[in-house]
C-alpha atoms as a PDB file:
ATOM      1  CA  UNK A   1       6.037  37.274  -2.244  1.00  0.00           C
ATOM      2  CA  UNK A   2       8.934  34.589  -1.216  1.00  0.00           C
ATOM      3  CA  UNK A   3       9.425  32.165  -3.788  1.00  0.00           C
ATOM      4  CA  UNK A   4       9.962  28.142  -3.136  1.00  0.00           C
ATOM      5  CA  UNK A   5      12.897  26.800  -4.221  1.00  0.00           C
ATOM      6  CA  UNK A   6      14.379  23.360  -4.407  1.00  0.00           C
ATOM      7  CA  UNK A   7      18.110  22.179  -4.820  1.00  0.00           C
ATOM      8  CA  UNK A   8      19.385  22.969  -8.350  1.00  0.00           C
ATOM      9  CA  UNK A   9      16.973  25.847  -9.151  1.00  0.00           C
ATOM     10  CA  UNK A  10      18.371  28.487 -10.525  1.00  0.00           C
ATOM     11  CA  UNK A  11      17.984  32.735  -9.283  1.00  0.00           C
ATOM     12  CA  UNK A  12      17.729  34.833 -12.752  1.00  0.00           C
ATOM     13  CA  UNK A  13      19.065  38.358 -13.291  1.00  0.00           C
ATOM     14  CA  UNK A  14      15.417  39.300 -13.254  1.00  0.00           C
ATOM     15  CA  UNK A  15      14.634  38.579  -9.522  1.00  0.00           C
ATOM     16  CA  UNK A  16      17.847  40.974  -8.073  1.00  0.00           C
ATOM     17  CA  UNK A  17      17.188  43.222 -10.541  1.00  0.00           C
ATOM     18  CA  UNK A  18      20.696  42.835 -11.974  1.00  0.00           C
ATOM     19  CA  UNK A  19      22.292  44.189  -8.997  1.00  0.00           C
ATOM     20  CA  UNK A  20      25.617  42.964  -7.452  1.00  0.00           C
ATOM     21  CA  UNK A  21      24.441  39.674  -5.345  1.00  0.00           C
ATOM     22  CA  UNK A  22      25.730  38.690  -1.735  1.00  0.00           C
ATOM     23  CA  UNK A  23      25.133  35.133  -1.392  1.00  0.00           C
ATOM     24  CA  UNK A  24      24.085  33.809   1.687  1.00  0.00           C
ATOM     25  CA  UNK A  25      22.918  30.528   3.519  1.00  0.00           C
ATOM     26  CA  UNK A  26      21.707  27.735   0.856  1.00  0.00           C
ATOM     27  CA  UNK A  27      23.024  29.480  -2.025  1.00  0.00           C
ATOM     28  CA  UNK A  28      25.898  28.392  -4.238  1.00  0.00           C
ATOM     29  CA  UNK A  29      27.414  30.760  -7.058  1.00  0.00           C
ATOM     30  CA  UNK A  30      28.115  28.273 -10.533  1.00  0.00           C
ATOM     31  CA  UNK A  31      32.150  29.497 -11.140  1.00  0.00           C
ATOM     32  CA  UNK A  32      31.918  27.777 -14.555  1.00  0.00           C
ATOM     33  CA  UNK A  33      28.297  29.021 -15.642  1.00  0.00           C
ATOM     34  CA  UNK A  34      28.206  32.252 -13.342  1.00  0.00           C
ATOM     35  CA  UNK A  35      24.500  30.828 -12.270  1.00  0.00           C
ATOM     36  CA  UNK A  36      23.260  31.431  -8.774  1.00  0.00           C
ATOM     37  CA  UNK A  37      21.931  27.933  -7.726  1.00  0.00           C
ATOM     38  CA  UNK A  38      19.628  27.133  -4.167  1.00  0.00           C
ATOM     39  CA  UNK A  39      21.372  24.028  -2.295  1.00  0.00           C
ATOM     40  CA  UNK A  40      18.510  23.536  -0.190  1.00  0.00           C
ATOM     41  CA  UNK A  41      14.540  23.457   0.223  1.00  0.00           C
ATOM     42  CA  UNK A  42      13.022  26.642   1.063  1.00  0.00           C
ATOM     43  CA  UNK A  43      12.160  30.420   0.636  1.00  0.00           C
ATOM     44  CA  UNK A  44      13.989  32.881  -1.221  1.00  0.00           C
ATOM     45  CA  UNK A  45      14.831  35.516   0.470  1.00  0.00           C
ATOM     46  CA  UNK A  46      16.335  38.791  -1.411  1.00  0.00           C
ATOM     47  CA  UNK A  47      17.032  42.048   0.758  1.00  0.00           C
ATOM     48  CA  UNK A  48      18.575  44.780  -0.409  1.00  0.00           C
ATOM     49  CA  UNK A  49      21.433  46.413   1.318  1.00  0.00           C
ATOM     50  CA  UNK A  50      24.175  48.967   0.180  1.00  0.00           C
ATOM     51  CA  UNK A  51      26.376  47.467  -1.936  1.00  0.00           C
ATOM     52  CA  UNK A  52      23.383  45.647  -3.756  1.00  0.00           C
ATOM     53  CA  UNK A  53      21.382  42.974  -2.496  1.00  0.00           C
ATOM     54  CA  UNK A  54      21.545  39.514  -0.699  1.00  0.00           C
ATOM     55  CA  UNK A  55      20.188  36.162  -1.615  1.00  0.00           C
ATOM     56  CA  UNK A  56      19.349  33.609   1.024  1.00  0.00           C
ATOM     57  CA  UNK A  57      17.076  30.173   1.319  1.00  0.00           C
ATOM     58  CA  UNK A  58      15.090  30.161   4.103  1.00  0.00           C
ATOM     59  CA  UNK A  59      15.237  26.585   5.390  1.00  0.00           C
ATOM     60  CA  UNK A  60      14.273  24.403   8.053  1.00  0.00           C
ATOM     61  CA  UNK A  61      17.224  23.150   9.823  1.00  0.00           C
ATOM     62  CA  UNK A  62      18.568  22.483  12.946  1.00  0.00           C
ATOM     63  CA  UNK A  63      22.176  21.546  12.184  1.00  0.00           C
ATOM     64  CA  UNK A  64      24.420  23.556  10.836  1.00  0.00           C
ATOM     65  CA  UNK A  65      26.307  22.491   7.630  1.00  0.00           C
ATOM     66  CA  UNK A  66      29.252  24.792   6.183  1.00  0.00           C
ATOM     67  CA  UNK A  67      28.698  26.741   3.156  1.00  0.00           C
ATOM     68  CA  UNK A  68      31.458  29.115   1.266  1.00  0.00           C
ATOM     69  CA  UNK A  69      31.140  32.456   2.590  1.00  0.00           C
ATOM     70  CA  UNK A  70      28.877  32.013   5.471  1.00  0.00           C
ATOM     71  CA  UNK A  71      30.275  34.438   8.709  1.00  0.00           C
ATOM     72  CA  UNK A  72      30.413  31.838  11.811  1.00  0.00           C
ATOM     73  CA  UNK A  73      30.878  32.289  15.257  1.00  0.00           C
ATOM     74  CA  UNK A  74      33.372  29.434  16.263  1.00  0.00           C
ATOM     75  CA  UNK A  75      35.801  28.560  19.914  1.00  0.00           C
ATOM     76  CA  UNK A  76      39.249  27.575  19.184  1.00  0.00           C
ATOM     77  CA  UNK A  77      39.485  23.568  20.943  1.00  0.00           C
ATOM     78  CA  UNK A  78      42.871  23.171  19.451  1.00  0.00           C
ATOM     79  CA  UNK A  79      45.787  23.625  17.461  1.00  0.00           C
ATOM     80  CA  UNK A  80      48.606  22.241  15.588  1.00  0.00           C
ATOM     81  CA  UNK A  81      51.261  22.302  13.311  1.00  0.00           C
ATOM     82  CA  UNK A  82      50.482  25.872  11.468  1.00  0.00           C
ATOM     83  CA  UNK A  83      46.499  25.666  12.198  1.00  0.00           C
ATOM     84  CA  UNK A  84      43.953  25.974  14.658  1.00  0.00           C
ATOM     85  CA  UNK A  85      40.795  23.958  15.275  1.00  0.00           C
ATOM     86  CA  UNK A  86      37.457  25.537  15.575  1.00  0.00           C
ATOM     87  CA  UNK A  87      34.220  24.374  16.644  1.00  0.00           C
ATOM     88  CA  UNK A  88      30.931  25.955  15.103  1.00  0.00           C
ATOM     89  CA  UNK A  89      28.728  23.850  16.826  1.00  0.00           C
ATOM     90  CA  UNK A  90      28.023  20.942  19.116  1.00  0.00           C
ATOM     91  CA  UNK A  91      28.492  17.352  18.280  1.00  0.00           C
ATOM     92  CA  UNK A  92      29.820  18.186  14.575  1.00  0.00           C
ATOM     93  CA  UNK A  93      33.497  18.566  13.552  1.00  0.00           C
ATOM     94  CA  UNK A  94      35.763  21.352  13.807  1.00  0.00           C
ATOM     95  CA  UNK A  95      36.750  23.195  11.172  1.00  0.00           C
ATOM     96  CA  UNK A  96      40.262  24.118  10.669  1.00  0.00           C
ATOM     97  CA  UNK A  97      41.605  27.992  10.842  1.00  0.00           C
ATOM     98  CA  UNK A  98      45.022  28.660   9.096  1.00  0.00           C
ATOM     99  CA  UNK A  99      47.656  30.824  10.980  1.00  0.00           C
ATOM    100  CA  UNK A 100      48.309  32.563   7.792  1.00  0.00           C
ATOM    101  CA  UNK A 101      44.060  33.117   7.391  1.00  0.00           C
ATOM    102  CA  UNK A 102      44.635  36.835   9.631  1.00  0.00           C
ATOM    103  CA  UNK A 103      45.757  40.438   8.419  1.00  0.00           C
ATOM    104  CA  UNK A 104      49.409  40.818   8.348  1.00  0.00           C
ATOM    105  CA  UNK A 105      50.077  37.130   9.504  1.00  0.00           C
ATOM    106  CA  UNK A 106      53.541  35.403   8.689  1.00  0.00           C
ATOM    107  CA  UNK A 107      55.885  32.489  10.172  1.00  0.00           C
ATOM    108  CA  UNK A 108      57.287  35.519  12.121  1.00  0.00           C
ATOM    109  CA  UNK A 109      54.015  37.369  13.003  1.00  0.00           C
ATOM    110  CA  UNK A 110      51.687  34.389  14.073  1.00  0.00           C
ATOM    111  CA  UNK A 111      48.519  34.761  15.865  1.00  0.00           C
ATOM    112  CA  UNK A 112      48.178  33.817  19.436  1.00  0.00           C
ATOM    113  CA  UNK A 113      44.961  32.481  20.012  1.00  0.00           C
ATOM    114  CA  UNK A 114      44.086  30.165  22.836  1.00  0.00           C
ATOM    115  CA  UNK A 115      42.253  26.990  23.285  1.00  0.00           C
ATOM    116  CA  UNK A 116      39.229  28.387  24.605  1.00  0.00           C
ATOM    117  CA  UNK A 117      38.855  32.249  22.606  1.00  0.00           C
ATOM    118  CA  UNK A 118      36.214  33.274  20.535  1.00  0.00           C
ATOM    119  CA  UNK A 119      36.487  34.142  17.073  1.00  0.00           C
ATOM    120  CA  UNK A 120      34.524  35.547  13.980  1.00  0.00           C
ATOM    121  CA  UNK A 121      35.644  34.443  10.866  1.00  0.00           C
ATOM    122  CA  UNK A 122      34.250  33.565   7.150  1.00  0.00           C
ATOM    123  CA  UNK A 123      33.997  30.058   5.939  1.00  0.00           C
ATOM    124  CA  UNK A 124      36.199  30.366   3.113  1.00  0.00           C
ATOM    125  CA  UNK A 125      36.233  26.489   1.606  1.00  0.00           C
ATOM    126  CA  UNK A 126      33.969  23.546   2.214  1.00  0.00           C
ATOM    127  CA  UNK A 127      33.692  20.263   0.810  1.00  0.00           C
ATOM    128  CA  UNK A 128      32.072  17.462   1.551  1.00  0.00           C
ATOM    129  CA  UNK A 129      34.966  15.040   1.331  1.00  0.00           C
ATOM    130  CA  UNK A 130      37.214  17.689   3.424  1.00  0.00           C
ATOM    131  CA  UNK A 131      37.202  19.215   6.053  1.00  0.00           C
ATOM    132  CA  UNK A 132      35.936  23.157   6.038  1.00  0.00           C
ATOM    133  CA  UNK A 133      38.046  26.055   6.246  1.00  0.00           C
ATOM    134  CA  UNK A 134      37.689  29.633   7.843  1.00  0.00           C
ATOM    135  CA  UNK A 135      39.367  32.371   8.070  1.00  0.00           C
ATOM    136  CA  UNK A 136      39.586  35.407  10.075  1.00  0.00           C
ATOM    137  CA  UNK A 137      39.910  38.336   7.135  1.00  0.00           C
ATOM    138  CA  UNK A 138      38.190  39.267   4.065  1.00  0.00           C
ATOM    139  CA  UNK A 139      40.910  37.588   1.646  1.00  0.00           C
ATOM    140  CA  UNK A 140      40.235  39.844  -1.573  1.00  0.00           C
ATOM    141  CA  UNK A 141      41.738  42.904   0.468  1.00  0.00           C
ATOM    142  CA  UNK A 142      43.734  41.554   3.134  1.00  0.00           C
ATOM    143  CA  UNK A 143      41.812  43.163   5.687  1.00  0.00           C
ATOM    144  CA  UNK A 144      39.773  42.769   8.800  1.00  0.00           C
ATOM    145  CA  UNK A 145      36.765  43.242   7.706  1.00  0.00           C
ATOM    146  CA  UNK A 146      35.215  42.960  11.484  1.00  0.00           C
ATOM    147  CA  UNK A 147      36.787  39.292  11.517  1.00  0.00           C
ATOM    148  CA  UNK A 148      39.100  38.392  14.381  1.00  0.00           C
ATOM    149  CA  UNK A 149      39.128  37.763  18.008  1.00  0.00           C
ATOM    150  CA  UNK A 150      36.130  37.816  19.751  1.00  0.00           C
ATOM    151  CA  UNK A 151      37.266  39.398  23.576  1.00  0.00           C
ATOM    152  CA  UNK A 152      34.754  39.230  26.630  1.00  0.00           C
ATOM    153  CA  UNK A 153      31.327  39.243  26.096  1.00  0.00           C
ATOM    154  CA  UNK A 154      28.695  35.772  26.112  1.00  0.00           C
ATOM    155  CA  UNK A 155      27.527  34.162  23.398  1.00  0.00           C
ATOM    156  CA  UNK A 156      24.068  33.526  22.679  1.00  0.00           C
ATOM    157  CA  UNK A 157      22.804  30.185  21.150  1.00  0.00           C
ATOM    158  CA  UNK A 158      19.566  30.663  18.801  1.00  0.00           C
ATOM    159  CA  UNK A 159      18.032  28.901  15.728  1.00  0.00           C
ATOM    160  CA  UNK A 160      19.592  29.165  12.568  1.00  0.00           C
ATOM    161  CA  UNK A 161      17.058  30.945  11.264  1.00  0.00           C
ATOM    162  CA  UNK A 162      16.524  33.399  13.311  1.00  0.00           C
ATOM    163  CA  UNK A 163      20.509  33.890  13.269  1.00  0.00           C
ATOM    164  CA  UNK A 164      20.251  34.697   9.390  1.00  0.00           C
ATOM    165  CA  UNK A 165      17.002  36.919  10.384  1.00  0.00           C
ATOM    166  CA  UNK A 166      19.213  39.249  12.214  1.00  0.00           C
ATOM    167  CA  UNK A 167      22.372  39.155   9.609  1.00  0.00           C
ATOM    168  CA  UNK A 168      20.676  39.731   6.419  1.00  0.00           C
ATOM    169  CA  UNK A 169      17.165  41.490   6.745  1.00  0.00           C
ATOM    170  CA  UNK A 170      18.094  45.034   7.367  1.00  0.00           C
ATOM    171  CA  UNK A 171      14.542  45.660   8.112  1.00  0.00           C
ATOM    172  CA  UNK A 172      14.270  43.628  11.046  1.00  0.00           C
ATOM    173  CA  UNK A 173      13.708  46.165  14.016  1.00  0.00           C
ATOM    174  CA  UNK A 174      15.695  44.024  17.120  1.00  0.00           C
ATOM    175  CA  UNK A 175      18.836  45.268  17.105  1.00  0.00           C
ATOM    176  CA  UNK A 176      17.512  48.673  15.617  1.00  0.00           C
ATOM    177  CA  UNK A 177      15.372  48.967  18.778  1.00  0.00           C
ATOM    178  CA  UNK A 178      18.626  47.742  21.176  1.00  0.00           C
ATOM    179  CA  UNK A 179      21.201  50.149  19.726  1.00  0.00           C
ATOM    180  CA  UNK A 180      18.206  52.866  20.646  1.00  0.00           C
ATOM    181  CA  UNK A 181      18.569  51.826  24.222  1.00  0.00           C
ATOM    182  CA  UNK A 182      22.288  50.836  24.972  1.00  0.00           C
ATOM    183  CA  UNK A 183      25.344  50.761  23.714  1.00  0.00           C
ATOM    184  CA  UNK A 184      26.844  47.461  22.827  1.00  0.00           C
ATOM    185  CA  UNK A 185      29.049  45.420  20.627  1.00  0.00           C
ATOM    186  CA  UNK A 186      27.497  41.797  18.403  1.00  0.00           C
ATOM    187  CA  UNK A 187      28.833  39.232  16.047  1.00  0.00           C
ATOM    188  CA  UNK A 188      25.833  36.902  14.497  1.00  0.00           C
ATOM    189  CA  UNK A 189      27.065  33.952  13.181  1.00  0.00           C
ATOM    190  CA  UNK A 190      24.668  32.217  10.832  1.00  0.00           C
ATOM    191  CA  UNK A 191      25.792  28.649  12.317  1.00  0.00           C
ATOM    192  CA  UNK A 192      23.167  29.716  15.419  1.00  0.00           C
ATOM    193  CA  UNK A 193      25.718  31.414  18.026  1.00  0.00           C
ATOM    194  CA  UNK A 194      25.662  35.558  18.744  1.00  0.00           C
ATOM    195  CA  UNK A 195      28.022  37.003  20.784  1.00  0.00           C
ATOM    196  CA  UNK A 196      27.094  40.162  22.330  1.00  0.00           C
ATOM    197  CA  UNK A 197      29.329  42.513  24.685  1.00  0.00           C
ATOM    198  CA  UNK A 198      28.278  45.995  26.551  1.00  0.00           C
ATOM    199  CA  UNK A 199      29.969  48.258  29.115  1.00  0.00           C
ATOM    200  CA  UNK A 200      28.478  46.063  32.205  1.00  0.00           C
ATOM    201  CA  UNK A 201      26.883  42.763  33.122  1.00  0.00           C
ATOM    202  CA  UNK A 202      23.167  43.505  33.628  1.00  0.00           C
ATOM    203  CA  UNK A 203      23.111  45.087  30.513  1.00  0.00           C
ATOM    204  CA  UNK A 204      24.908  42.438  28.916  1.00  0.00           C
ATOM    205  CA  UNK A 205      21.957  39.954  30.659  1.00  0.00           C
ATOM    206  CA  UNK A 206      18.810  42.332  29.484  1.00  0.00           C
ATOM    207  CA  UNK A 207      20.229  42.265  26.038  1.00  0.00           C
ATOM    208  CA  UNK A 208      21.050  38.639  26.125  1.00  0.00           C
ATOM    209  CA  UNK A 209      16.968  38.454  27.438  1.00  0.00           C
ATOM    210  CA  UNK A 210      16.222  40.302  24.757  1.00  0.00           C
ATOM    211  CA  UNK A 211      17.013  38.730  22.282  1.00  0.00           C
ATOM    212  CA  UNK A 212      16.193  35.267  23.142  1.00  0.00           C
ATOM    213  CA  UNK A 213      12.597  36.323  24.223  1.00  0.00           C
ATOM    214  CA  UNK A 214      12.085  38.057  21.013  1.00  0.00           C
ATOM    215  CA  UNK A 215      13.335  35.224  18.800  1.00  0.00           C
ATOM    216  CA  UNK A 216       9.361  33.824  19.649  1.00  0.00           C
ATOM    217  CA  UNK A 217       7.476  36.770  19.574  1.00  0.00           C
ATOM    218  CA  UNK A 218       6.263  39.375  16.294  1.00  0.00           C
ATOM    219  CA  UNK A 219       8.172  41.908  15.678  1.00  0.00           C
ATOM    220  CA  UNK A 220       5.491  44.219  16.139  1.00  0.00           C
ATOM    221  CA  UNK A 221       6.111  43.813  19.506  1.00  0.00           C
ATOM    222  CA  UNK A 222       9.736  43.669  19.786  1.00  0.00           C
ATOM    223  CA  UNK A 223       9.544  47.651  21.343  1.00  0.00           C
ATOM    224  CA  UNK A 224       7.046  46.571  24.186  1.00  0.00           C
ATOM    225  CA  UNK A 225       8.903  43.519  25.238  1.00  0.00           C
ATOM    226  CA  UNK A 226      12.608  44.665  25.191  1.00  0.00           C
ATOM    227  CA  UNK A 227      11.469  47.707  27.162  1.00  0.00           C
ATOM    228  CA  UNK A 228       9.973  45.274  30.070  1.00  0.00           C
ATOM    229  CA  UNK A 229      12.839  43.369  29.975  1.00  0.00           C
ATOM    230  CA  UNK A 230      15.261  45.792  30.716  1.00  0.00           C
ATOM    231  CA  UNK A 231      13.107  46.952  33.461  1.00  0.00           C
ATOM    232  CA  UNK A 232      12.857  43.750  35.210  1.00  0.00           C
ATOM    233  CA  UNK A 233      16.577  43.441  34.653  1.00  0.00           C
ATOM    234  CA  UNK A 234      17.892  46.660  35.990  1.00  0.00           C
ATOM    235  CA  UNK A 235      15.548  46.432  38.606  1.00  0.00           C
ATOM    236  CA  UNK A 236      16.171  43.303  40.056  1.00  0.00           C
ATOM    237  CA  UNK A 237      20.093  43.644  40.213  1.00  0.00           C
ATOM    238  CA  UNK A 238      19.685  47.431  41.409  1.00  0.00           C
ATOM    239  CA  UNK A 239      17.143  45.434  44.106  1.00  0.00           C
ATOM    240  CA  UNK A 240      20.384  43.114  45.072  1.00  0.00           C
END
């Protein structure tokens, strides 16, 4: 049963069952009394995964607000002096995306992102009085990690809670049910933006249906309705 939190209520040992903890969307890790704290109104959510579990709030919110180690889907609308600028969403500031925040980067071996790419990245500080940072790497190994540029594909704009639906519950059957089907390459960024690349277009567009239809209906019928839309969809363009 999900538990209501508020801000400032501490997650005990007891609830993750001691196991190494993930924290996601509305939760903030204490550094000076280790405590795992909920920054916002709303559900608990634990799910386990295979390095341990992960903790999120389930909230109500439409706008997206940084949070330390939240994975974002962001365009670059900028850049200077040794950074870039990166928009997460509309009408709210960009955040700003070091040149040295990739694998392997130095003054000789910059990036070369353009106004106007895609990128996946990790919010990696964020402050209220400053402005947030990402970056595109996991910074304790100086790797990857699946960060980086995003190339081709569409993006996909959904509610932010559906967007942490599809990151952190394991057991939700969507993308389950489309890797049955097709083929095809995603990034979910918990600041409401997917982006989503396959081989072609019209499967690009029944996936992109797909998962925008199902973000309103049960997942018990998730099967039934992503079948019907790729129906219609191949159909209709094999029709044109």
């Amino acid at each position: 049963m999900s538990k209501l939190l508020l801000p400032g209520d501490v997650i005990s040992a007891d609830e993750t069952q001691s196991q190494s903890i993930s924290a996601g969307p509305g939760i903030y890790s204490d550094p000076l009394s280790q405590e795992i704290k909920a920054t916002h109104a709303g559900l608990e959510v634990v799910t386990p995964n295979k390095k341990g579990a992960s903790v999120y709030v389930d909230y109500n919110s439409k706008r997206y607000i940084p949070a330390v180690g939240d994975f974002v889907v962001g365009v670059i609308v900028a850049s200077f002096g040794d950074s870039y600028r990166v928009s997460l969403c509309n009408f709210s500031n960009p955040v700003t995306l070091s040149y040295m925040a990739f694998p392997n980067a130095s003054k000789k071996n910059k990036p070369t992102l353009k106004v106007g790419d895609l990128c996946y990245a990790r919010v990696c500080s964020a402050y209220k009085e400053l402005e947030a940072e990402i970056e595109c790497m996991d910074s304790s190994k100086g790797q990857d990690a699946g960060f980086g540029l995003l190339d081709g594909g569409m993006t996909i704009e959904v509610s932010l809670a559906y967007a942490r639906e599809l990151l952190f519950n394991d057991s939700y059957p969507l993308l389950n049910i489309l890797g049955n089907l097709v083929e095809f390459e995603v990034a979910i960024g918990v600041n409401g933006i997917i982006w989503l690349k396959t081989d072609d277009v019209r499967t690009t567009l029944a996936c992109y249906r797909s998962i925008l239809t199902c973000q309103g209906v049960s997942p018990a019928q998730f099967d039934k309705t992503i079948k019907s839309i790729f129906n219609d969809t191949l159909k209709s363009t094999d029709e044109k």
